[in-house]
PDB file of N, CA and C in Angstrom:
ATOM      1  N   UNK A   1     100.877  79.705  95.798  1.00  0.00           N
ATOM      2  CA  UNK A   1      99.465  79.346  95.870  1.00  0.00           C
ATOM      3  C   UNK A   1      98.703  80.170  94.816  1.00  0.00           C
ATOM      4  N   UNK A   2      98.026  79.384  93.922  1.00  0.00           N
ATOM      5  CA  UNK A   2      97.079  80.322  93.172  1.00  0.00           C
ATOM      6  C   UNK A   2      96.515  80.970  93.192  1.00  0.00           C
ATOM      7  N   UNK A   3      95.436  80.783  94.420  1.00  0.00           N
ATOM      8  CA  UNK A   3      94.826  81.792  94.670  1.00  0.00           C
ATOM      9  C   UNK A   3      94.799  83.535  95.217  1.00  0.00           C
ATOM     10  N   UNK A   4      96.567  83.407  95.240  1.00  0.00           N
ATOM     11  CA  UNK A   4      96.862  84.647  95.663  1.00  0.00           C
ATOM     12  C   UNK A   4      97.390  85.749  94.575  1.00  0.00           C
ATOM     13  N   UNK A   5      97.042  85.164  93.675  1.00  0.00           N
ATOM     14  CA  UNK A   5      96.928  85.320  92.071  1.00  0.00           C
ATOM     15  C   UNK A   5      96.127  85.346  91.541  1.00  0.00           C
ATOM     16  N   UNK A   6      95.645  86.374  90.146  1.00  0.00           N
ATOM     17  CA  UNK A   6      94.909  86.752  89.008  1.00  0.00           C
ATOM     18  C   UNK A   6      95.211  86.353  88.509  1.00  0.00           C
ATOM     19  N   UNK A   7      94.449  85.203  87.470  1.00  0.00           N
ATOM     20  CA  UNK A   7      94.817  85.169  86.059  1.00  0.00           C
ATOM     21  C   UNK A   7      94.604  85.703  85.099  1.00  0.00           C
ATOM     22  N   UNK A   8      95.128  86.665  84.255  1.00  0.00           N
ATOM     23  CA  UNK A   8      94.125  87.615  83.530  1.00  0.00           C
ATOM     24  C   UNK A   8      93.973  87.635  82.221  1.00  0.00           C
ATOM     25  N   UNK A   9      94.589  86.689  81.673  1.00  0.00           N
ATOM     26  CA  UNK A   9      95.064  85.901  80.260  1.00  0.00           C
ATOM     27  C   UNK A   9      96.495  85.922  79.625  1.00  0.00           C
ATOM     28  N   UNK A  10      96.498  85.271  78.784  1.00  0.00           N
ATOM     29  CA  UNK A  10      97.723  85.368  77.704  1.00  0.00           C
ATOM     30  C   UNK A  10      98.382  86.492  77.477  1.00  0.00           C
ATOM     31  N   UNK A  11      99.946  86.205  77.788  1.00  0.00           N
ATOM     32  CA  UNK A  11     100.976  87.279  77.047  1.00  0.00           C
ATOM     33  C   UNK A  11     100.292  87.895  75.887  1.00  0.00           C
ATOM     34  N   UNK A  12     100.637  86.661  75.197  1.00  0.00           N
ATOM     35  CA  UNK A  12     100.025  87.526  73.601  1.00  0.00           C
ATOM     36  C   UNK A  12      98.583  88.331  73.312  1.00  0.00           C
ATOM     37  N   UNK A  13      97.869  88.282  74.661  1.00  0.00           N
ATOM     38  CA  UNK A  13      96.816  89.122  73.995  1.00  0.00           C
ATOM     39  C   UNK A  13      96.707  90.281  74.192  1.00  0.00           C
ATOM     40  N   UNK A  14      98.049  90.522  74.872  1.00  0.00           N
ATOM     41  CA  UNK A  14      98.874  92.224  75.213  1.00  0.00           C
ATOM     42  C   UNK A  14      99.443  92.611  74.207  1.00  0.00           C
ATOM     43  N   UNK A  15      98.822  93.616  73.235  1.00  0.00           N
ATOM     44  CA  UNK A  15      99.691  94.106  72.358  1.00  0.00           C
ATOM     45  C   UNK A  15     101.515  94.147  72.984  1.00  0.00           C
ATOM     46  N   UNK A  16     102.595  94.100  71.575  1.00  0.00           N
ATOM     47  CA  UNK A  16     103.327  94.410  71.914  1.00  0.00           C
ATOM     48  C   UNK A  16     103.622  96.344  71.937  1.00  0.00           C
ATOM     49  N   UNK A  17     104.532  96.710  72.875  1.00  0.00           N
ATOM     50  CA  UNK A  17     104.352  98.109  73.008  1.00  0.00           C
ATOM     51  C   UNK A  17     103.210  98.855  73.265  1.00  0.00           C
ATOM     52  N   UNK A  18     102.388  97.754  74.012  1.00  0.00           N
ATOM     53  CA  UNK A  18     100.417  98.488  74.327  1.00  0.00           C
ATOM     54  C   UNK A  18     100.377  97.614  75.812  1.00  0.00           C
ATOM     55  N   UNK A  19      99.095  97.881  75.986  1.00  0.00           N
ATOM     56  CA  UNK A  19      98.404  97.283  77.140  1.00  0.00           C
ATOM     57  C   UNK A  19      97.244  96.787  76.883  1.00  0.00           C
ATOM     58  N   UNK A  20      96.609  96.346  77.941  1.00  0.00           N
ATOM     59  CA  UNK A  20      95.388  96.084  78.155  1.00  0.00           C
ATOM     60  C   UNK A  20      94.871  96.550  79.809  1.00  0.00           C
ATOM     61  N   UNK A  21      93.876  96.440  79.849  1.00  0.00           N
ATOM     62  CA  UNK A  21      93.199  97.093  81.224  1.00  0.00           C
ATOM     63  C   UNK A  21      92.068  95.521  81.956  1.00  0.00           C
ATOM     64  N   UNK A  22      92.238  95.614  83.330  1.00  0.00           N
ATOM     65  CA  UNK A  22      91.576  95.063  83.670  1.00  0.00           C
ATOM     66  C   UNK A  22      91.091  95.592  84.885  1.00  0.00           C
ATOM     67  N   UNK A  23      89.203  95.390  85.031  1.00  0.00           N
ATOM     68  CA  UNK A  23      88.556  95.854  85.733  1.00  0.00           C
ATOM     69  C   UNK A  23      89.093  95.235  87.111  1.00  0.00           C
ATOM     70  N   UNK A  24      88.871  96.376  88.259  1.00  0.00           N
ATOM     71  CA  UNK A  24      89.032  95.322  89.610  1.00  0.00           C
ATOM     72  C   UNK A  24      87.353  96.346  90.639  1.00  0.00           C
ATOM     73  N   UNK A  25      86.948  95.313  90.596  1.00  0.00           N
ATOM     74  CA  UNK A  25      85.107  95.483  91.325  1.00  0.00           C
ATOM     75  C   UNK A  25      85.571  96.646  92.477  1.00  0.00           C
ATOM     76  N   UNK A  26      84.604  97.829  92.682  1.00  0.00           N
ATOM     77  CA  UNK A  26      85.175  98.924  93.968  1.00  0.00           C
ATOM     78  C   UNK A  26      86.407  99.113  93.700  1.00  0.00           C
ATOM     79  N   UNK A  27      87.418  99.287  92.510  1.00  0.00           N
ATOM     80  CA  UNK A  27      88.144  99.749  92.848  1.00  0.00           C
ATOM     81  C   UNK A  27      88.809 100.562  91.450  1.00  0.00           C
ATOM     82  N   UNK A  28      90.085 100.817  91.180  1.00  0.00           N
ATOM     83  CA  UNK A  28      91.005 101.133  90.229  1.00  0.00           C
ATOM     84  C   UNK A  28      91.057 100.351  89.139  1.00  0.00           C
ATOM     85  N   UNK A  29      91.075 100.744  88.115  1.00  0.00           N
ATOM     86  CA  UNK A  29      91.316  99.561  86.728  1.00  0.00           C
ATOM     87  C   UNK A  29      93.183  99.631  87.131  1.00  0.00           C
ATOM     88  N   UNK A  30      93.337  98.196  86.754  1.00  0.00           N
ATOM     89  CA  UNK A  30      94.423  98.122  86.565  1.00  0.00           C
ATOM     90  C   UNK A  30      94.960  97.867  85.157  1.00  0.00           C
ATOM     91  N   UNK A  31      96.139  98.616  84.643  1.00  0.00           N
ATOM     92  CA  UNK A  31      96.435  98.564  83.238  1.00  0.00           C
ATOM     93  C   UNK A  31      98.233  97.376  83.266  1.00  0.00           C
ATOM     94  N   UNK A  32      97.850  96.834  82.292  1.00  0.00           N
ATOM     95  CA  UNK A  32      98.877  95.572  82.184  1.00  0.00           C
ATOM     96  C   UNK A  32      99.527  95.870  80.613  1.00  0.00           C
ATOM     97  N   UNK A  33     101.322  96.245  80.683  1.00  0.00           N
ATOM     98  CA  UNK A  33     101.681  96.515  79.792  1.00  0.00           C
ATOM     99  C   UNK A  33     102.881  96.099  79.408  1.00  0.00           C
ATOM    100  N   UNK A  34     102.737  95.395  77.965  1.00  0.00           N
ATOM    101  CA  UNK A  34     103.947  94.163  77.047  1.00  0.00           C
ATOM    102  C   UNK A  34     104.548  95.267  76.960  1.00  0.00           C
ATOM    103  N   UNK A  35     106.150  95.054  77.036  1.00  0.00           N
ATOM    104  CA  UNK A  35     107.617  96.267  76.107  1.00  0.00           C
ATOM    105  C   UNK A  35     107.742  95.288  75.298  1.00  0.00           C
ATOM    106  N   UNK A  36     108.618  95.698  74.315  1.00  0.00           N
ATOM    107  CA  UNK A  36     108.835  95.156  72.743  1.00  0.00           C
ATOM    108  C   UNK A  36     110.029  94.303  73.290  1.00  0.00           C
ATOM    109  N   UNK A  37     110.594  94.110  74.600  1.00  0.00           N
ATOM    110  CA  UNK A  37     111.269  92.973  74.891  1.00  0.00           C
ATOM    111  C   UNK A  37     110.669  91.637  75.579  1.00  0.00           C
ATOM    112  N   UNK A  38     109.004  91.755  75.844  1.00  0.00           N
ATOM    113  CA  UNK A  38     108.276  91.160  75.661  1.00  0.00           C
ATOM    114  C   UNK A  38     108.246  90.523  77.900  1.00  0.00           C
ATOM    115  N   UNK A  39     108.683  91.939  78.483  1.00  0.00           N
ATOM    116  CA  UNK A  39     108.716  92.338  79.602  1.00  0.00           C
ATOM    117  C   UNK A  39     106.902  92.744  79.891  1.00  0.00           C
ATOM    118  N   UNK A  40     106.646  92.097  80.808  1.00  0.00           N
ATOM    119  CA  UNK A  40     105.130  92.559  81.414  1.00  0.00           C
ATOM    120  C   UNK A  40     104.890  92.802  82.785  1.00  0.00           C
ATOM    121  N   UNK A  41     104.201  94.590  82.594  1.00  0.00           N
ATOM    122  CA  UNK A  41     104.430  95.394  83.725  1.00  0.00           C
ATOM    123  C   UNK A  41     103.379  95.732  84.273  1.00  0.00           C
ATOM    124  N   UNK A  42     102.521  95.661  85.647  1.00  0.00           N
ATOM    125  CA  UNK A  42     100.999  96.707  85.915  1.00  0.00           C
ATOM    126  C   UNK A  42     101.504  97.537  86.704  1.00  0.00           C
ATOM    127  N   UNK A  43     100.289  98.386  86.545  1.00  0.00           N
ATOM    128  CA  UNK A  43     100.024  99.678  87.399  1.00  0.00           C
ATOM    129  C   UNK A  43      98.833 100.021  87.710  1.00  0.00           C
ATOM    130  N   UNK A  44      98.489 100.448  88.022  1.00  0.00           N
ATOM    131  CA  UNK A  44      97.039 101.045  88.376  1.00  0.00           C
ATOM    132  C   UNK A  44      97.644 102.077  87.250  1.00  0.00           C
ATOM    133  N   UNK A  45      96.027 102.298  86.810  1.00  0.00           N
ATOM    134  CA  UNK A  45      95.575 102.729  85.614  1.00  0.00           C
ATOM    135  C   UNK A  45      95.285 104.592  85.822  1.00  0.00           C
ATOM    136  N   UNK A  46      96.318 104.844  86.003  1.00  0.00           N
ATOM    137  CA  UNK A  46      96.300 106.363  86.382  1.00  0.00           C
ATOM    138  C   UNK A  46      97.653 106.918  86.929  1.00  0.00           C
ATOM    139  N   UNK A  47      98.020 108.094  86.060  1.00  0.00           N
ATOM    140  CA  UNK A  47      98.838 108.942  86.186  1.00  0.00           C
ATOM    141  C   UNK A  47      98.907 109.816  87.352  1.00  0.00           C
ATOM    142  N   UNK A  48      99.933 109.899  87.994  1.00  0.00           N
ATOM    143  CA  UNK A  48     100.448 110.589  89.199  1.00  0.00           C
ATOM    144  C   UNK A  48     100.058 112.099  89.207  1.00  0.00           C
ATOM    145  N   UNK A  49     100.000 112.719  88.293  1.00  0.00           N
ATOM    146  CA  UNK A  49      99.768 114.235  87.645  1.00  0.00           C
ATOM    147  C   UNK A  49      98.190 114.567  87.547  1.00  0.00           C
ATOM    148  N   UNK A  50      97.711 114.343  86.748  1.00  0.00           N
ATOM    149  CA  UNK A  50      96.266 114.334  86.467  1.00  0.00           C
ATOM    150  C   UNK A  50      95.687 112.991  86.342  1.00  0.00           C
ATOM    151  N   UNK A  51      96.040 112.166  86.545  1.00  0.00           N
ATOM    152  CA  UNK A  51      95.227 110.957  86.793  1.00  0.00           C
ATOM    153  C   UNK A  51      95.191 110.145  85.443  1.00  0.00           C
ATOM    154  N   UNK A  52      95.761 110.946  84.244  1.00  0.00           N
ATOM    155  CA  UNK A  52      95.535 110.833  83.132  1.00  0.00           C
ATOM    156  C   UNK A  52      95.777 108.664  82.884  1.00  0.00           C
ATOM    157  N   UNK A  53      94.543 108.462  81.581  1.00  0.00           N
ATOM    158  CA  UNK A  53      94.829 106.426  81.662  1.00  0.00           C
ATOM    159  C   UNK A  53      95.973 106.478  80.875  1.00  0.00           C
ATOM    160  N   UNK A  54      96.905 105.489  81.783  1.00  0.00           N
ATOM    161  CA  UNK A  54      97.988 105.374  81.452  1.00  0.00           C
ATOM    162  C   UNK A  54      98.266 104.105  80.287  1.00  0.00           C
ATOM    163  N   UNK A  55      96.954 103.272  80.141  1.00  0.00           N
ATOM    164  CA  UNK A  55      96.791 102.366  79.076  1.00  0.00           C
ATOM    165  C   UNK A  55      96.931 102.891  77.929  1.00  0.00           C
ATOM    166  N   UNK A  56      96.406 104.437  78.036  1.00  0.00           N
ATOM    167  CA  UNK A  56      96.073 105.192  76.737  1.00  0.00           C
ATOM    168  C   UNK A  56      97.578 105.481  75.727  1.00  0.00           C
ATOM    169  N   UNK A  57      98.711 105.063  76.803  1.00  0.00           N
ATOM    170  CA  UNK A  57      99.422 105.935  76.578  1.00  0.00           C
ATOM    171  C   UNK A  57     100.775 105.260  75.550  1.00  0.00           C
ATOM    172  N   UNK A  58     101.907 105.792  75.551  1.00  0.00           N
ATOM    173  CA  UNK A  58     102.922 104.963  74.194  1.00  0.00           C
ATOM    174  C   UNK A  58     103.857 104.636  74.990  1.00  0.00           C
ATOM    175  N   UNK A  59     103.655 103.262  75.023  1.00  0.00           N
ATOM    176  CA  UNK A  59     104.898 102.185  75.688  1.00  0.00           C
ATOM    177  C   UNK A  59     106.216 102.854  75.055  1.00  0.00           C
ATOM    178  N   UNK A  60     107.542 102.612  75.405  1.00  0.00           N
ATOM    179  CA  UNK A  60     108.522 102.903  75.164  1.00  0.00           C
ATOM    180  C   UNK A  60     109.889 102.741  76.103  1.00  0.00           C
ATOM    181  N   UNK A  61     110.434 101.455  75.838  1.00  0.00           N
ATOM    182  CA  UNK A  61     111.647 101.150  76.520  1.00  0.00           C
ATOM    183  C   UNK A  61     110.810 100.209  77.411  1.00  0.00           C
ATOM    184  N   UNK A  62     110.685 100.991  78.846  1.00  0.00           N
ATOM    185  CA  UNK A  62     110.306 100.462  80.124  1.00  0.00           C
ATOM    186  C   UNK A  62     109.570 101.309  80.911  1.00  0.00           C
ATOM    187  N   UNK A  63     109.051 102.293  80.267  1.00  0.00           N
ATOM    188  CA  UNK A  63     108.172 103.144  80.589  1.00  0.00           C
ATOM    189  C   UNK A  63     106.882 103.760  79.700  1.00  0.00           C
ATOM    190  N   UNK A  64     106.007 104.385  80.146  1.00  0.00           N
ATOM    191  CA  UNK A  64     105.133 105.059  79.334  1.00  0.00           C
ATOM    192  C   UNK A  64     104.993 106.334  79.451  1.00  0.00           C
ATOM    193  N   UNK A  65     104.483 106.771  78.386  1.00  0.00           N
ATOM    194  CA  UNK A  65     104.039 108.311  78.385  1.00  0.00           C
ATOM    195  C   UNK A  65     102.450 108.724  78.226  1.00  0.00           C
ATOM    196  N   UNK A  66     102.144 109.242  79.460  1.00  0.00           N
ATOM    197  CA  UNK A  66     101.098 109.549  79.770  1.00  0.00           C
ATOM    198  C   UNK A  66     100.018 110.296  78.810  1.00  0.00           C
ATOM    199  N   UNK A  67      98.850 110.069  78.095  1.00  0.00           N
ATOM    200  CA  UNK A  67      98.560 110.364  77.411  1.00  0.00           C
ATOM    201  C   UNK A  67      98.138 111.920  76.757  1.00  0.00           C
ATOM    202  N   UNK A  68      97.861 112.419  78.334  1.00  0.00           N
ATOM    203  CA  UNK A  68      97.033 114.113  78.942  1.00  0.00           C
ATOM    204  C   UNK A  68      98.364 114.898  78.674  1.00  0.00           C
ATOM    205  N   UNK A  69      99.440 114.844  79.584  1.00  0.00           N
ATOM    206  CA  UNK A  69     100.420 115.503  79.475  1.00  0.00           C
ATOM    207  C   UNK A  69     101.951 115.196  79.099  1.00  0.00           C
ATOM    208  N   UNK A  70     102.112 114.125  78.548  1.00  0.00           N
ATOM    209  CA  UNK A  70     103.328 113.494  78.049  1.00  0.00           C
ATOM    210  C   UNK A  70     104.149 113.269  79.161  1.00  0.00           C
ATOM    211  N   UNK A  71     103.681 112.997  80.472  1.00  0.00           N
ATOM    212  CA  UNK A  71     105.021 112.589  81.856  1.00  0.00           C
ATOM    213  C   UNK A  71     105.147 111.190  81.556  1.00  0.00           C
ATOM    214  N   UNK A  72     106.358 110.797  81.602  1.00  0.00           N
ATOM    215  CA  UNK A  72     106.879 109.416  81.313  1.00  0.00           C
ATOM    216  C   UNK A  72     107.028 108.652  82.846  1.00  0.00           C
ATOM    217  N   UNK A  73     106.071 107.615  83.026  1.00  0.00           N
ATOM    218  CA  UNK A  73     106.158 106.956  84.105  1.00  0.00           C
ATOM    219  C   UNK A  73     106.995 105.459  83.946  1.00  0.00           C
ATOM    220  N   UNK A  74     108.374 105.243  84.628  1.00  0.00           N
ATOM    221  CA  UNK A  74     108.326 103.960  84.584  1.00  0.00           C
ATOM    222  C   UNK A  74     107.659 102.769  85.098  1.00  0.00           C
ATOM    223  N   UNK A  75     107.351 101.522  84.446  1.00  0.00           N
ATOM    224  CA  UNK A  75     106.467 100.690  84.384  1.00  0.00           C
ATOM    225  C   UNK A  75     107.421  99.539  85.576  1.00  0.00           C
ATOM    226  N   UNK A  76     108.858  99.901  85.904  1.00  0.00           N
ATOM    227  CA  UNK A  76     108.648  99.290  86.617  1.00  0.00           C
ATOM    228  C   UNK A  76     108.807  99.224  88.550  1.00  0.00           C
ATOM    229  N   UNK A  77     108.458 100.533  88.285  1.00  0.00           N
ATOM    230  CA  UNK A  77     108.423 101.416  89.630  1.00  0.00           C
ATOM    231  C   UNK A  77     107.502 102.445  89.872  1.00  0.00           C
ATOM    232  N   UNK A  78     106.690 102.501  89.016  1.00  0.00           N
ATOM    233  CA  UNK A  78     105.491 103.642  89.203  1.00  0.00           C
ATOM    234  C   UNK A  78     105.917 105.320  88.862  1.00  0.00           C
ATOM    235  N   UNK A  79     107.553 105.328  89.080  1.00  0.00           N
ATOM    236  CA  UNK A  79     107.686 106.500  89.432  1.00  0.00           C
ATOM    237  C   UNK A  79     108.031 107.456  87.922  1.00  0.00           C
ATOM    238  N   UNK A  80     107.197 108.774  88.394  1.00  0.00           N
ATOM    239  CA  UNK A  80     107.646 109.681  87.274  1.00  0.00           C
ATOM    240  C   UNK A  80     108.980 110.187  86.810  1.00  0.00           C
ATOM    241  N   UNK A  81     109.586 110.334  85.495  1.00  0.00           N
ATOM    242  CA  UNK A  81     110.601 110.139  85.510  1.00  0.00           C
ATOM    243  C   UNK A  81     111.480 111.734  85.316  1.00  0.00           C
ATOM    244  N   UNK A  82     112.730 112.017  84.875  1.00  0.00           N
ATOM    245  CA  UNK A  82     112.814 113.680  84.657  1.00  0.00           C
ATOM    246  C   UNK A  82     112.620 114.272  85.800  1.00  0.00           C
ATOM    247  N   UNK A  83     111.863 115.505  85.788  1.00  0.00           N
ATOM    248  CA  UNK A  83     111.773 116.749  86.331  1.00  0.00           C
ATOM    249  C   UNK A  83     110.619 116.042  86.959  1.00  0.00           C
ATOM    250  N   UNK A  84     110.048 115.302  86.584  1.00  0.00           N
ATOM    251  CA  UNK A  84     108.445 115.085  87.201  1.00  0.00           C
ATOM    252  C   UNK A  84     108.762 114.437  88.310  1.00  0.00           C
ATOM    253  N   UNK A  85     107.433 114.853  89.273  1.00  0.00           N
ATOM    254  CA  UNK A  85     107.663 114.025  90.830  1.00  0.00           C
ATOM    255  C   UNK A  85     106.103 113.511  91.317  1.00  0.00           C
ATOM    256  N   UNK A  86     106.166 111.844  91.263  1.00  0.00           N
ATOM    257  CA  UNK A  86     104.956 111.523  91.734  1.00  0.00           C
ATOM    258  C   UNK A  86     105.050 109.700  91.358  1.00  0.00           C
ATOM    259  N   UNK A  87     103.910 108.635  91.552  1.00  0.00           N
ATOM    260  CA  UNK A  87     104.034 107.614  91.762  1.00  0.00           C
ATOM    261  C   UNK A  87     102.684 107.081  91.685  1.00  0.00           C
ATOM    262  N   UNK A  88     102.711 105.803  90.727  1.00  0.00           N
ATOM    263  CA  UNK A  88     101.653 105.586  90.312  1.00  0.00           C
ATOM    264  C   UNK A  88     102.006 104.321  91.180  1.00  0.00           C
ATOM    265  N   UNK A  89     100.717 103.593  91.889  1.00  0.00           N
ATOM    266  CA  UNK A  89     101.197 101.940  92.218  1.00  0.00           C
ATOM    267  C   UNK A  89     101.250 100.741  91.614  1.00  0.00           C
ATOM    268  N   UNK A  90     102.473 100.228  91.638  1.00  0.00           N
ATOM    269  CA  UNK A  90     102.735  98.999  91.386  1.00  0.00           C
ATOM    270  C   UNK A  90     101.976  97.773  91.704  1.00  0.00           C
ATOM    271  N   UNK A  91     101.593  97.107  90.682  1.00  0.00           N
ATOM    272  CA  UNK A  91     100.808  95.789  90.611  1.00  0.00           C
ATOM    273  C   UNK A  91     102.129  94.407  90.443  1.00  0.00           C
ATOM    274  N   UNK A  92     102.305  93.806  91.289  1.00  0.00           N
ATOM    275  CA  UNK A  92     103.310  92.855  90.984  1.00  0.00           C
ATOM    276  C   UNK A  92     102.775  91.574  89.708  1.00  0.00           C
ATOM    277  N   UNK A  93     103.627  91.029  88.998  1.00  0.00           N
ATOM    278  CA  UNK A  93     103.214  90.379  87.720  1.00  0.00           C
ATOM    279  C   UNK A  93     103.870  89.163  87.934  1.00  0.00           C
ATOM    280  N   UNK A  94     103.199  87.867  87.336  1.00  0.00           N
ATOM    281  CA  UNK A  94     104.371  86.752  87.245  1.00  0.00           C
ATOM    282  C   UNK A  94     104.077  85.927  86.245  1.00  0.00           C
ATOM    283  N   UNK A  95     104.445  85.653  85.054  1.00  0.00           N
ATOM    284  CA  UNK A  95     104.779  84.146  83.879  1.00  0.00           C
ATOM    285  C   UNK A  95     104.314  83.088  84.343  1.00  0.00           C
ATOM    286  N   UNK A  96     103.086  82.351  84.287  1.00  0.00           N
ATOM    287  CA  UNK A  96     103.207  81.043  84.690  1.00  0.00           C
ATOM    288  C   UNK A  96     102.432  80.462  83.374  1.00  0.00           C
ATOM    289  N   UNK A  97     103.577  79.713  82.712  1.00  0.00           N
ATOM    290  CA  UNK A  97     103.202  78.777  81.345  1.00  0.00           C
ATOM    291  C   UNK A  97     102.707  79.756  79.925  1.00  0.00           C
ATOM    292  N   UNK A  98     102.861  81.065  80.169  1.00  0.00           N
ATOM    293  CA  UNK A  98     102.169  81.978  78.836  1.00  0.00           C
ATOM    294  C   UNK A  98     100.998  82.994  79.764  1.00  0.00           C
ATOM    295  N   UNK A  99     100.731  82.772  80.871  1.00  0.00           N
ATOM    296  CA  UNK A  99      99.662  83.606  81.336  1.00  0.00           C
ATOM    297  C   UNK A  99     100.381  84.424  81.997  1.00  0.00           C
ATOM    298  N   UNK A 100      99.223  85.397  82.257  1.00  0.00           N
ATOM    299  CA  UNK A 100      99.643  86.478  82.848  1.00  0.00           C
ATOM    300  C   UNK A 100      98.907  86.584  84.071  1.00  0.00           C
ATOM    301  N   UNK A 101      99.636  86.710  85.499  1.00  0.00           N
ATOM    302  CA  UNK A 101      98.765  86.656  87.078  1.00  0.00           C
ATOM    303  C   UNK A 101      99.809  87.897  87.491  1.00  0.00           C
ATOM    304  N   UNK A 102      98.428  88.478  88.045  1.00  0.00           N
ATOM    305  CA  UNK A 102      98.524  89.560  88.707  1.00  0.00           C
ATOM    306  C   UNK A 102      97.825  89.644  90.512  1.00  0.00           C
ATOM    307  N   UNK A 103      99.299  90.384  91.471  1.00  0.00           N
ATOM    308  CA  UNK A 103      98.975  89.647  92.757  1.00  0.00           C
ATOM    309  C   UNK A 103      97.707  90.463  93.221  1.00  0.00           C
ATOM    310  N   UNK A 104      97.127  89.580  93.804  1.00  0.00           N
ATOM    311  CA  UNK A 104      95.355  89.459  94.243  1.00  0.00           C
ATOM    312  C   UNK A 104      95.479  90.563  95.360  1.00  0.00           C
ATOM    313  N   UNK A 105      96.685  90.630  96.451  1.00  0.00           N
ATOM    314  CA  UNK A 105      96.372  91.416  97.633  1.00  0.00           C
ATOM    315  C   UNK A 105      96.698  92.823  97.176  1.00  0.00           C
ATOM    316  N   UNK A 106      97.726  93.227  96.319  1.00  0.00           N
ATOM    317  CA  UNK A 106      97.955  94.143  95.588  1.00  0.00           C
ATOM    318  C   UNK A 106      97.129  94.892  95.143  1.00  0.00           C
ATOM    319  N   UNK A 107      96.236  94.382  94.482  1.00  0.00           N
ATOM    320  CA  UNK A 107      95.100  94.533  92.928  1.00  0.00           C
ATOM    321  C   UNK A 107      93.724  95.291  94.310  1.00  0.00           C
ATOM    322  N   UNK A 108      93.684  94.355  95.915  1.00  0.00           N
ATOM    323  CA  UNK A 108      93.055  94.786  95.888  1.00  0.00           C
ATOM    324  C   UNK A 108      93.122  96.255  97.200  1.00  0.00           C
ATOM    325  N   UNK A 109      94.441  96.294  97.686  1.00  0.00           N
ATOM    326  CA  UNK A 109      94.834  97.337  98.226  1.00  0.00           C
ATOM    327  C   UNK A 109      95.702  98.851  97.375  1.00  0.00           C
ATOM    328  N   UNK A 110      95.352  98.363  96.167  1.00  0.00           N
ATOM    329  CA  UNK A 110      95.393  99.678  95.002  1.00  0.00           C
ATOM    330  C   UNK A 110      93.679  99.915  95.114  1.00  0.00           C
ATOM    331  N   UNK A 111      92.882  99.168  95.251  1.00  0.00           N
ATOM    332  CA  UNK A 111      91.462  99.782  94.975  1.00  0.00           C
ATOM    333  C   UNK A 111      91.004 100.083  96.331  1.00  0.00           C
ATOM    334  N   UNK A 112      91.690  99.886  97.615  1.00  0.00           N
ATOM    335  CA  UNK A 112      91.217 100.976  98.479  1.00  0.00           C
ATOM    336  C   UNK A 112      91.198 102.688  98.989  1.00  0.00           C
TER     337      UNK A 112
END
């Protein structure tokens, strides 16, 4: 059902190896991020550590690196990776025709 879905635009207007951010009203930005295998991942837009924006930060593989303190979070589990211990939440994602939908109950129980 659609409506249990975001549409939040086009693959391609996700850099590759970048993100983009999208506002969610009362709550968390959520950050939406292409890998150079052309894999698309969200999270809420904040690092487990200092909160640091994780949009800000350098895609790489299947994870990112946080911009404040270089902790590498994978993109497709939230979780910090290494020595680091902590968990950013997962936004579930799905392909339909080139767009990009992001799940609605998700999006809005990260912003409580």
């Amino acid at each position: 059902m659609i409506g249990e879905w975001l549409d939040i635009g086009w693959v391609n207007e996700i850099p590759v190896r970048g993100s983009r951010t999208v506002p969610v009203e009362g709550g968390e930005e959520i950050a939406v991020f292409r890998t150079s295998d052309d894999r698309i991942f969200a999270l809420v837009n904040r690092c487990p550590h200092k909160h640091g924006p994780l949009s800000q930060g350098i895609v790489h593989g299947h994870s990112v690196a946080c911009p404040l303190h270089n902790w590498n979070i994978a993109l497709a589990t939230g979780e910090a990776q290494g020595e680091d211990k902590g968990c950013t939440p997962v936004i579930p994602v799905k392909i339909d025709g080139g767009r990009v939908l992001i799940c609605r109950a998700s999006t809005l129980k990260a912003a409580a």
